[in-house]
C-alpha atoms as a PDB file:
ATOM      1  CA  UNK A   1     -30.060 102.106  -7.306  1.00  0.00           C
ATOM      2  CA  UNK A   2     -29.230 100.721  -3.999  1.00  0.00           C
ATOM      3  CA  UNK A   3     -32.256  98.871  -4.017  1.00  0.00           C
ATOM      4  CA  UNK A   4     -31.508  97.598  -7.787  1.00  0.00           C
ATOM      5  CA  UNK A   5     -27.522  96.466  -6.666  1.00  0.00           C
ATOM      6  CA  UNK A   6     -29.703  94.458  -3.135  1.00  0.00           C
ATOM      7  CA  UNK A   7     -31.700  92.657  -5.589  1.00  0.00           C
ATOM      8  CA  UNK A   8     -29.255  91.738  -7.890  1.00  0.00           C
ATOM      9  CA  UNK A   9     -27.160  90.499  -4.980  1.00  0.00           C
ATOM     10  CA  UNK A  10     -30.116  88.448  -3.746  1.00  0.00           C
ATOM     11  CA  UNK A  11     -30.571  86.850  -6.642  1.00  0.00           C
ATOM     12  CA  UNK A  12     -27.224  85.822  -7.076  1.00  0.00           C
ATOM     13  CA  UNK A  13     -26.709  84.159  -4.070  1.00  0.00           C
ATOM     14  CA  UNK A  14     -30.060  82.206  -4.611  1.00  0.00           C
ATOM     15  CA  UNK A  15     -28.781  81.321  -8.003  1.00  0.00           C
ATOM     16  CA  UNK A  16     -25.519  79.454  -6.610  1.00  0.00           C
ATOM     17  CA  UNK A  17     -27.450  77.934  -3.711  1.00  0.00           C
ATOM     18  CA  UNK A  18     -29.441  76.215  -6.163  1.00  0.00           C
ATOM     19  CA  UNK A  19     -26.592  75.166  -8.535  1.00  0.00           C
ATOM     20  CA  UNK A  20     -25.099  73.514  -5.469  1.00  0.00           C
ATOM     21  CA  UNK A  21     -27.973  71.641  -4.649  1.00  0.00           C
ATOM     22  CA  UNK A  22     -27.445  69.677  -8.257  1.00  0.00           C
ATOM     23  CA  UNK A  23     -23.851  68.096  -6.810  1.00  0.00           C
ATOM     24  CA  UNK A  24     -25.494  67.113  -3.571  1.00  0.00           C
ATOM     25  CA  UNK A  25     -25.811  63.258  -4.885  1.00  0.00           C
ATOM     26  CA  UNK A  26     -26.011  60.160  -2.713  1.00  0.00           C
ATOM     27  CA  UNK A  27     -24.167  57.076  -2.538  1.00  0.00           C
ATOM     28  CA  UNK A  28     -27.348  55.287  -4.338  1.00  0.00           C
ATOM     29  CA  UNK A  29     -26.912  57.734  -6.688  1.00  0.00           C
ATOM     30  CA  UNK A  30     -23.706  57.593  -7.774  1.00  0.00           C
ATOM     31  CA  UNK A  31     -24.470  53.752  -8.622  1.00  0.00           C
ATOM     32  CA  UNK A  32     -27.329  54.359 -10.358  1.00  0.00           C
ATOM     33  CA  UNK A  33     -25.849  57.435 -12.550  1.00  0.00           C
ATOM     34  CA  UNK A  34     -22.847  56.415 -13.466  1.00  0.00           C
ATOM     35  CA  UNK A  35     -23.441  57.033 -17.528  1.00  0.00           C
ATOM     36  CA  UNK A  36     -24.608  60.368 -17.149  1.00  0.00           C
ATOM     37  CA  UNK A  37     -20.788  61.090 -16.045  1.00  0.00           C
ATOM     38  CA  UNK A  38     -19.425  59.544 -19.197  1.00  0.00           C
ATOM     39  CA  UNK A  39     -19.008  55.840 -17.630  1.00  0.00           C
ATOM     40  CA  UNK A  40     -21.186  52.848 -16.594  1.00  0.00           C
ATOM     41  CA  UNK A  41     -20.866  50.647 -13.132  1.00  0.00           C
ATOM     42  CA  UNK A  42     -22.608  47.985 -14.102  1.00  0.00           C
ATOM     43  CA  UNK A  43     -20.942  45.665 -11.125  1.00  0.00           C
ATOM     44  CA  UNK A  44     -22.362  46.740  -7.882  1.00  0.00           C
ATOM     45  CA  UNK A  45     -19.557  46.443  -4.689  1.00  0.00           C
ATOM     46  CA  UNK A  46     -20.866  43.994  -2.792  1.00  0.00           C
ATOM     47  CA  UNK A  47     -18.804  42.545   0.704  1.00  0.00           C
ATOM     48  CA  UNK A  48     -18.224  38.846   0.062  1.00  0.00           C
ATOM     49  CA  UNK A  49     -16.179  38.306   3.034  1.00  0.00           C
ATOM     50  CA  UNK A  50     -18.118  37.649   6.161  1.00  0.00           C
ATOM     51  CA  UNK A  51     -15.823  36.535   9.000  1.00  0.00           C
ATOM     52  CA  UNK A  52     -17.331  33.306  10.877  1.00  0.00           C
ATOM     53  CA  UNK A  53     -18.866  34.554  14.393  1.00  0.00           C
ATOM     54  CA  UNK A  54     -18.347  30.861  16.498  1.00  0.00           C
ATOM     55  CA  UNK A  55     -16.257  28.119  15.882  1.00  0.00           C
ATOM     56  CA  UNK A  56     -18.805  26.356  13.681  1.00  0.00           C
ATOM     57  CA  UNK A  57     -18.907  28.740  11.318  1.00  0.00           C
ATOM     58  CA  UNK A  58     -15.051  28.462  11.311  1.00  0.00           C
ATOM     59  CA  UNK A  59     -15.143  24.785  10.756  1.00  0.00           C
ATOM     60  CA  UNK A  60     -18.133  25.287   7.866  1.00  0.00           C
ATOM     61  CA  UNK A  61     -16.102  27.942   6.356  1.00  0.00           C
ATOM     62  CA  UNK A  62     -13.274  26.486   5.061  1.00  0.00           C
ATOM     63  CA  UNK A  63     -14.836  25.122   1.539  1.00  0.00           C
ATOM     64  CA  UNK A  64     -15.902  28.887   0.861  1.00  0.00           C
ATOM     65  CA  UNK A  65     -12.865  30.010   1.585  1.00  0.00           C
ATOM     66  CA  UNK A  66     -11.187  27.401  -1.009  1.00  0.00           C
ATOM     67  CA  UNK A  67      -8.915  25.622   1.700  1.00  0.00           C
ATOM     68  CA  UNK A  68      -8.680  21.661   0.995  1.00  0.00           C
ATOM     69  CA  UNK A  69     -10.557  19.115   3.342  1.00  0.00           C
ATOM     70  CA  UNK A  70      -8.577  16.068   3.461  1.00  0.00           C
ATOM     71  CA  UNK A  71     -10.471  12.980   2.904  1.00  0.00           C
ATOM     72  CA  UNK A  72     -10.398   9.632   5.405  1.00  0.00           C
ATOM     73  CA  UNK A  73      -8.421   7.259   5.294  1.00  0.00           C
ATOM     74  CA  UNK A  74     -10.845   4.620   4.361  1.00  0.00           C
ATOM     75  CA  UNK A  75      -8.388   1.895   4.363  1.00  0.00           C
ATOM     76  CA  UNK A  76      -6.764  -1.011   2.053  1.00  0.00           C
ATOM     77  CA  UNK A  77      -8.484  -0.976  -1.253  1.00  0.00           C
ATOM     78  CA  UNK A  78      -7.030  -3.497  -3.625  1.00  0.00           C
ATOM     79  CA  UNK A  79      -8.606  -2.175  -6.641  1.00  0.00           C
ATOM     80  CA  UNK A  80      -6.362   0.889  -6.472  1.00  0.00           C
ATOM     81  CA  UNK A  81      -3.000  -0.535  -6.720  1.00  0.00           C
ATOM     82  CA  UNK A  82      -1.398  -3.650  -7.641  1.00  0.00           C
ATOM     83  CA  UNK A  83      -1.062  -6.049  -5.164  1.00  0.00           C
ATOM     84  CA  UNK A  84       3.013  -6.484  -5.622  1.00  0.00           C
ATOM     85  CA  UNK A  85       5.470  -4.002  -7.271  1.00  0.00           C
ATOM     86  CA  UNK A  86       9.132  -3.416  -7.991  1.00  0.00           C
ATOM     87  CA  UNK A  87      10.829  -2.892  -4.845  1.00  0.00           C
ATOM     88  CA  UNK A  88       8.059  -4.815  -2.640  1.00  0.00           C
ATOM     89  CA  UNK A  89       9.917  -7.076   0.021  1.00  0.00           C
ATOM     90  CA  UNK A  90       8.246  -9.737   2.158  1.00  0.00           C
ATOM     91  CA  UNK A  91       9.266 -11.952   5.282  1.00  0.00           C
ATOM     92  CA  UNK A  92       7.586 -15.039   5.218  1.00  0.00           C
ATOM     93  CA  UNK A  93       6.832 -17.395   8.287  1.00  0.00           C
ATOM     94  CA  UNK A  94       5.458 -21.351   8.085  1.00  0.00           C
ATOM     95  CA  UNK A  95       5.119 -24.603   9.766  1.00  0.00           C
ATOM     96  CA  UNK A  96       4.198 -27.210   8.106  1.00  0.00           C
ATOM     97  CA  UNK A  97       3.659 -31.278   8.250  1.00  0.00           C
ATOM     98  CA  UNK A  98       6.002 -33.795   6.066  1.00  0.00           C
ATOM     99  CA  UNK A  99       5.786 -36.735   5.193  1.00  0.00           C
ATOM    100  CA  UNK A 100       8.561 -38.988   3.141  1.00  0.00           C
ATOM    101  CA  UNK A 101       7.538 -40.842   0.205  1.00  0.00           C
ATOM    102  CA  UNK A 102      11.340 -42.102   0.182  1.00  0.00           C
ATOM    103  CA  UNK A 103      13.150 -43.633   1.760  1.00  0.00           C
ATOM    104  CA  UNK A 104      10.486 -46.295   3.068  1.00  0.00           C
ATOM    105  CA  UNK A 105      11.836 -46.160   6.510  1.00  0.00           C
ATOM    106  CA  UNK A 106      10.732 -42.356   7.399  1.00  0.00           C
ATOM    107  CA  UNK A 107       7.274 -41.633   8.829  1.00  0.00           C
ATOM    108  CA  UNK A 108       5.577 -38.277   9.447  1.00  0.00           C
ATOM    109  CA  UNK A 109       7.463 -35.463  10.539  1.00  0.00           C
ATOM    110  CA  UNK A 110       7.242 -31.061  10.506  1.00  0.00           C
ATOM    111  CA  UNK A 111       8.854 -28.073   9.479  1.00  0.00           C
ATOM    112  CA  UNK A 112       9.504 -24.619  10.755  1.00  0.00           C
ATOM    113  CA  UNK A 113      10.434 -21.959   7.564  1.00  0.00           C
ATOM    114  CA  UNK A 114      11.607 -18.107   7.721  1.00  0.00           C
ATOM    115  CA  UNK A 115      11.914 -16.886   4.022  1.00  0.00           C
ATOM    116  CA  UNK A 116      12.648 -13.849   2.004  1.00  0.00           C
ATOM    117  CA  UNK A 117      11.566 -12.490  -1.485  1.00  0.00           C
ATOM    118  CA  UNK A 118      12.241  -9.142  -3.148  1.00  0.00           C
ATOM    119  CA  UNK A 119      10.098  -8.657  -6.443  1.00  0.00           C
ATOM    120  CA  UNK A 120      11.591  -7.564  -8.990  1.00  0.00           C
ATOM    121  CA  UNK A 121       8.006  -6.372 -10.955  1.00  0.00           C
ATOM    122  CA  UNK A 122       4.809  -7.048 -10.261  1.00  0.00           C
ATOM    123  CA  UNK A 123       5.177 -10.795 -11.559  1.00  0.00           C
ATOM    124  CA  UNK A 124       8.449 -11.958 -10.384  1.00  0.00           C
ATOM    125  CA  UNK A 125       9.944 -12.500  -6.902  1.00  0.00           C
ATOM    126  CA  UNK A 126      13.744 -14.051  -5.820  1.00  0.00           C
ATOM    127  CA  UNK A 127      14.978 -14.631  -2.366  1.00  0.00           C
ATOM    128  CA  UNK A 128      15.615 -17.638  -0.168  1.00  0.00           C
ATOM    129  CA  UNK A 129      14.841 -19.628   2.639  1.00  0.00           C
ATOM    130  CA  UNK A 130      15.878 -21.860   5.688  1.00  0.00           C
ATOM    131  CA  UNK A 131      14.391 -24.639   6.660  1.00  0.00           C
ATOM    132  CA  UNK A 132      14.772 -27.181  10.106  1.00  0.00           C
ATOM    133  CA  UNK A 133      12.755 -30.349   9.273  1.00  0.00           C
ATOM    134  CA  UNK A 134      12.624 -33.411  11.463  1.00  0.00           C
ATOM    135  CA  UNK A 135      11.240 -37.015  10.593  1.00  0.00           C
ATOM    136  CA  UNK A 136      10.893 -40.174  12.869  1.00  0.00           C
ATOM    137  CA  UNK A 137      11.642 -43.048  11.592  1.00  0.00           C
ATOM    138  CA  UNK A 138      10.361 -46.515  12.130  1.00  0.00           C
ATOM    139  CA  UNK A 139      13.239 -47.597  14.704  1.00  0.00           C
ATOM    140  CA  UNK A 140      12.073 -44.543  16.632  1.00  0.00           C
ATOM    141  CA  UNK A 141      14.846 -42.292  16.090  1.00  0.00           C
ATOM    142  CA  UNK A 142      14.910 -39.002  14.623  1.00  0.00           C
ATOM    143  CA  UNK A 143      15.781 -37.698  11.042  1.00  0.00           C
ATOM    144  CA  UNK A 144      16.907 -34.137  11.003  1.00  0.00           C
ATOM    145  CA  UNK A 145      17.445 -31.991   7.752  1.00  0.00           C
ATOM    146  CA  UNK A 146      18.327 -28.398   7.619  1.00  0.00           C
ATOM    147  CA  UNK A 147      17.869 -26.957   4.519  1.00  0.00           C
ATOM    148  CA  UNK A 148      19.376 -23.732   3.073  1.00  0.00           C
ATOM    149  CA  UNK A 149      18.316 -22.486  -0.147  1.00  0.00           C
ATOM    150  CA  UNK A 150      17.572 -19.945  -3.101  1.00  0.00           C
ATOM    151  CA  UNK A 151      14.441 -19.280  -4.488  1.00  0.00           C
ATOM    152  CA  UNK A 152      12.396 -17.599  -7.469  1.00  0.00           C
ATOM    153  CA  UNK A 153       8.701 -17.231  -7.791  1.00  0.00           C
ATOM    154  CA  UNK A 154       6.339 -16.485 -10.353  1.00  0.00           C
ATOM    155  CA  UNK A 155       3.466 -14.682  -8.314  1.00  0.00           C
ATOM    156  CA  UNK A 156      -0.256 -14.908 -10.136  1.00  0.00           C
ATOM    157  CA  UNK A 157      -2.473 -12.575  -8.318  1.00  0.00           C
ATOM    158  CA  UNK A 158      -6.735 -11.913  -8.631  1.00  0.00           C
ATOM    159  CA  UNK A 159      -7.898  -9.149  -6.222  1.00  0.00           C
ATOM    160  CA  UNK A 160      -6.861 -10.153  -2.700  1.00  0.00           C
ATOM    161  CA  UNK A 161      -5.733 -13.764  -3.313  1.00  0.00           C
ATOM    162  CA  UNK A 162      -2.263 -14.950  -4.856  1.00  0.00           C
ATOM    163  CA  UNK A 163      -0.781 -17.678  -6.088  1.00  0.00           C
ATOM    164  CA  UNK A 164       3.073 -18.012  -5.803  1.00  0.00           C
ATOM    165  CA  UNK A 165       4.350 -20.376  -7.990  1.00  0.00           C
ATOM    166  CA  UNK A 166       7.953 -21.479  -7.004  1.00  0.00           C
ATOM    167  CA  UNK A 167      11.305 -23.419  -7.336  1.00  0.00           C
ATOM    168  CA  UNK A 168      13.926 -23.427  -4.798  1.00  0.00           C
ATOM    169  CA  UNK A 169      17.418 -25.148  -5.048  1.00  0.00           C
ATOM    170  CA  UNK A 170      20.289 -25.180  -2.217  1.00  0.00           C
ATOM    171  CA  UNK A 171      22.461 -27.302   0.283  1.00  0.00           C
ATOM    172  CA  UNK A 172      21.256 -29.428   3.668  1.00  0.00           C
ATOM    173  CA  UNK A 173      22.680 -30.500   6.415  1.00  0.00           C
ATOM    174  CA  UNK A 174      21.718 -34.021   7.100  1.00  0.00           C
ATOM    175  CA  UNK A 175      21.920 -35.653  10.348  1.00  0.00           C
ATOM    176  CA  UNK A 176      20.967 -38.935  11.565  1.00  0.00           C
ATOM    177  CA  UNK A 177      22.435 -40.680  14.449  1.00  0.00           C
ATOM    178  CA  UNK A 178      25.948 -40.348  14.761  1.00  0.00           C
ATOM    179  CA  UNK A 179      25.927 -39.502  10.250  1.00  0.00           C
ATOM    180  CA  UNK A 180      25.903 -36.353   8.852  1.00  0.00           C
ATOM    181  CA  UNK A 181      25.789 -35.703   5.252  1.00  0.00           C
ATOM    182  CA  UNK A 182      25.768 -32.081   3.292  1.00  0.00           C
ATOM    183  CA  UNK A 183      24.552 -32.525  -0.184  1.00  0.00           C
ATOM    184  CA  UNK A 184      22.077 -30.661  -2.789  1.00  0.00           C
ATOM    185  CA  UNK A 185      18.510 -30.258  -2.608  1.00  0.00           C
ATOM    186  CA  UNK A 186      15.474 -28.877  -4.636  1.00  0.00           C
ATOM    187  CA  UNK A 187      12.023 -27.761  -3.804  1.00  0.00           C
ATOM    188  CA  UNK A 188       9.001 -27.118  -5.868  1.00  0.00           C
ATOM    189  CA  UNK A 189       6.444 -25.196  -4.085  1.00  0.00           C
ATOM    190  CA  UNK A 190       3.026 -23.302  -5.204  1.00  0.00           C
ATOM    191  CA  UNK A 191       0.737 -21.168  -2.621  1.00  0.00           C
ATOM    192  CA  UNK A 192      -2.438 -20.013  -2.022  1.00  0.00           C
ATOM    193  CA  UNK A 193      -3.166 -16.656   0.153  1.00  0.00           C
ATOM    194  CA  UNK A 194      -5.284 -14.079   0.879  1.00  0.00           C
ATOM    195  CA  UNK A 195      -4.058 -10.615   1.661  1.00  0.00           C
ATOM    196  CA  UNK A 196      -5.733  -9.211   4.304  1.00  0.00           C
ATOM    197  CA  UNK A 197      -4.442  -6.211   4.350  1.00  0.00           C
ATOM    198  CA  UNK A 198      -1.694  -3.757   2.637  1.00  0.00           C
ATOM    199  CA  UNK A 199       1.605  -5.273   5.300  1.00  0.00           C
ATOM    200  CA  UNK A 200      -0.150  -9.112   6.086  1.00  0.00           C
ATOM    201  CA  UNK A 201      -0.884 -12.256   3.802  1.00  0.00           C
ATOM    202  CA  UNK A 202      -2.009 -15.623   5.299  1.00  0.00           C
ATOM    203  CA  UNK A 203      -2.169 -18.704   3.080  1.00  0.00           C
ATOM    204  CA  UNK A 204      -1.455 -22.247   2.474  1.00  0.00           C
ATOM    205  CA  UNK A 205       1.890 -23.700   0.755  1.00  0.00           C
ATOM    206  CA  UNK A 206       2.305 -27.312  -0.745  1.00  0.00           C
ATOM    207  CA  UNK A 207       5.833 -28.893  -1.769  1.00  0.00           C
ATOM    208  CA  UNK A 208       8.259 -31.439  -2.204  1.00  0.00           C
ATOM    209  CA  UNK A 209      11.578 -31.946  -1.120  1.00  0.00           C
ATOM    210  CA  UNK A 210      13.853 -33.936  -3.531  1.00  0.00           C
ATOM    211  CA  UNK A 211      16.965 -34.646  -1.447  1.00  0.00           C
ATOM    212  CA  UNK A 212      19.644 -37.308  -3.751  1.00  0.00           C
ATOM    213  CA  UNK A 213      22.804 -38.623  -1.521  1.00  0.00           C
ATOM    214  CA  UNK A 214      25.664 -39.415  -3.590  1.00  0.00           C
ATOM    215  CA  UNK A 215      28.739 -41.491  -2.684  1.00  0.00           C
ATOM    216  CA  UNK A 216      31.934 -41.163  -4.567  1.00  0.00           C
ATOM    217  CA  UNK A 217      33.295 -45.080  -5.012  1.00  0.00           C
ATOM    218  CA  UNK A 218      30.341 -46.371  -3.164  1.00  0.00           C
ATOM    219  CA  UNK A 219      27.297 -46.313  -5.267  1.00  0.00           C
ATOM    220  CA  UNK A 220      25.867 -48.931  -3.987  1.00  0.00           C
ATOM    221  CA  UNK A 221      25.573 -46.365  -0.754  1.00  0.00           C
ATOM    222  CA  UNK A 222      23.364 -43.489  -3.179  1.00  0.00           C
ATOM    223  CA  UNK A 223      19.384 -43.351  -2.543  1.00  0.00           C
ATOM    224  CA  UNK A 224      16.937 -40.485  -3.208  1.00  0.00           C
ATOM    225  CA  UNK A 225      14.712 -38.968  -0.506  1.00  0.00           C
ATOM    226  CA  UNK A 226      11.355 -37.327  -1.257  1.00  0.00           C
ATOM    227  CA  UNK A 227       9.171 -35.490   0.773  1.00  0.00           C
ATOM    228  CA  UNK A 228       6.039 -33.803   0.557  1.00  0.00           C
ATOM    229  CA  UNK A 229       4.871 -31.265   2.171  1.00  0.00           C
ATOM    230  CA  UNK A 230       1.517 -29.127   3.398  1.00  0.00           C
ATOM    231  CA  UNK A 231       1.454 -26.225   5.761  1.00  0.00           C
ATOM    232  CA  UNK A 232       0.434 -22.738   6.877  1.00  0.00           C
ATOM    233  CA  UNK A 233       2.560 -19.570   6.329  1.00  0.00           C
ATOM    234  CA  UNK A 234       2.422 -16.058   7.713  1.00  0.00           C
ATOM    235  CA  UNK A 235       3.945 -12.658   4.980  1.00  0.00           C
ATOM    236  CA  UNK A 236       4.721  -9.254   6.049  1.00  0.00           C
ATOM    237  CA  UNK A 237       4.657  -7.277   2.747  1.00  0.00           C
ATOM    238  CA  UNK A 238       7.148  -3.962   3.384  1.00  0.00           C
END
């Protein structure tokens, strides 16, 4: 009997020994066996993030890692804007060379300009300008003219280049010897320039100065003074 109860006893523990063994499954296993427990992995755990080891690998990195590179500044590129907008402002610089058509007595002469123009869109432009002009006249004495006026511009433009197309109408001061007159003057005025970059322009300007002097009970006193003009002008664009 005692030997019958020993075996029994053997057996038994041999019995869950073995049973055990069954549940003694690996990590490979698990992966592998998953629908023999009623479920499937079918998306192996894999480690997708690998920290950089040097600084290179930082530096390469970053694109994996979704952050945003910012691209170079590769400079002006007048293809991707317009050239003028509302809001754009410019301060223009010139000198220039004159030279009166009337009265006969007026020879060659210069300029100096500073100008302003706000655009109002991409086409149109007002602002103003002050001149100081000088002529010499046959005797050898000096004409002066100072004028002071407003302007508006119709401003054509083809890639880099544009062509301001302008009228300007005001008051001078006019000065010669011991005379001074104030009276009206006009100005039409067309451009050529070049941008050369997004704040600078450099280009060439031709007008004419129509300057009438009227006396009140002395007509026989009024003459017209014309005066044409060529010169080189400097534009900050702001």
């Amino acid at each position: 009997m005692k030997r019958f109860l020993s075996f029994c006893f053997i057996a038994f523990f041999a019995s869950i020994l073995m049973y055990s063994q069954t549940f003694n499954i690996s990590e490979d296993d698990w992966n592998n066996s998953g629908g023999a427990f009623g479920f499937e992995n079918n998306k192996p755990i894999t480690n997708t993030f690998d920290l950089p080891e040097t600084e290179d690998d930082w530096g390469d990195a970053d694109e994996d890692w979704g952050e945003i590179v910012k691209e170079e500044n590769k400079g002006f590129n007048v293809s991707e804007f317009e050239l003028n907008s509302y809001g754009d402002q410019t301060i223009n610089v010139g000198l220039a060379g004159n030279y009166a058509l009337l009265p006969y007595n007026l020879n060659w002469g210069g300029n100096i300009q500073l100008g302003y123009n706000f655009f109002i869109d991409s086409l149109f432009s007002i602002g103003g300008n002050i001149n100081f002009n000088y002529h010499r006249t046959r005797g050898s004495n000096v004409f002066y003219n100072v004028p002071m006026m407003a302007k508006g511009s119709i401003n054509l433009t083809a890639g880099r280049y544009e062509i301001p197309i302008s009228i300007s109408a005001g008051v001078t001061l006019q000065s010669y010897l011991t005379r001074f007159y104030f009276g009206p003057i006009a100005k039409p005025e067309i451009g050529f320039f070049y941008r050369t970059n997004s704040d600078w322009s450099i280009g060439v300007t031709l007008g004419t100065y129509l300057m009438p002097q009227f006396y009140i009970g002395h007509p026989e006193n009024n003459r017209f003074g014309t005066t044409v003009e060529a010169g080189l002008s400097i534009r900050y664009h702001f």
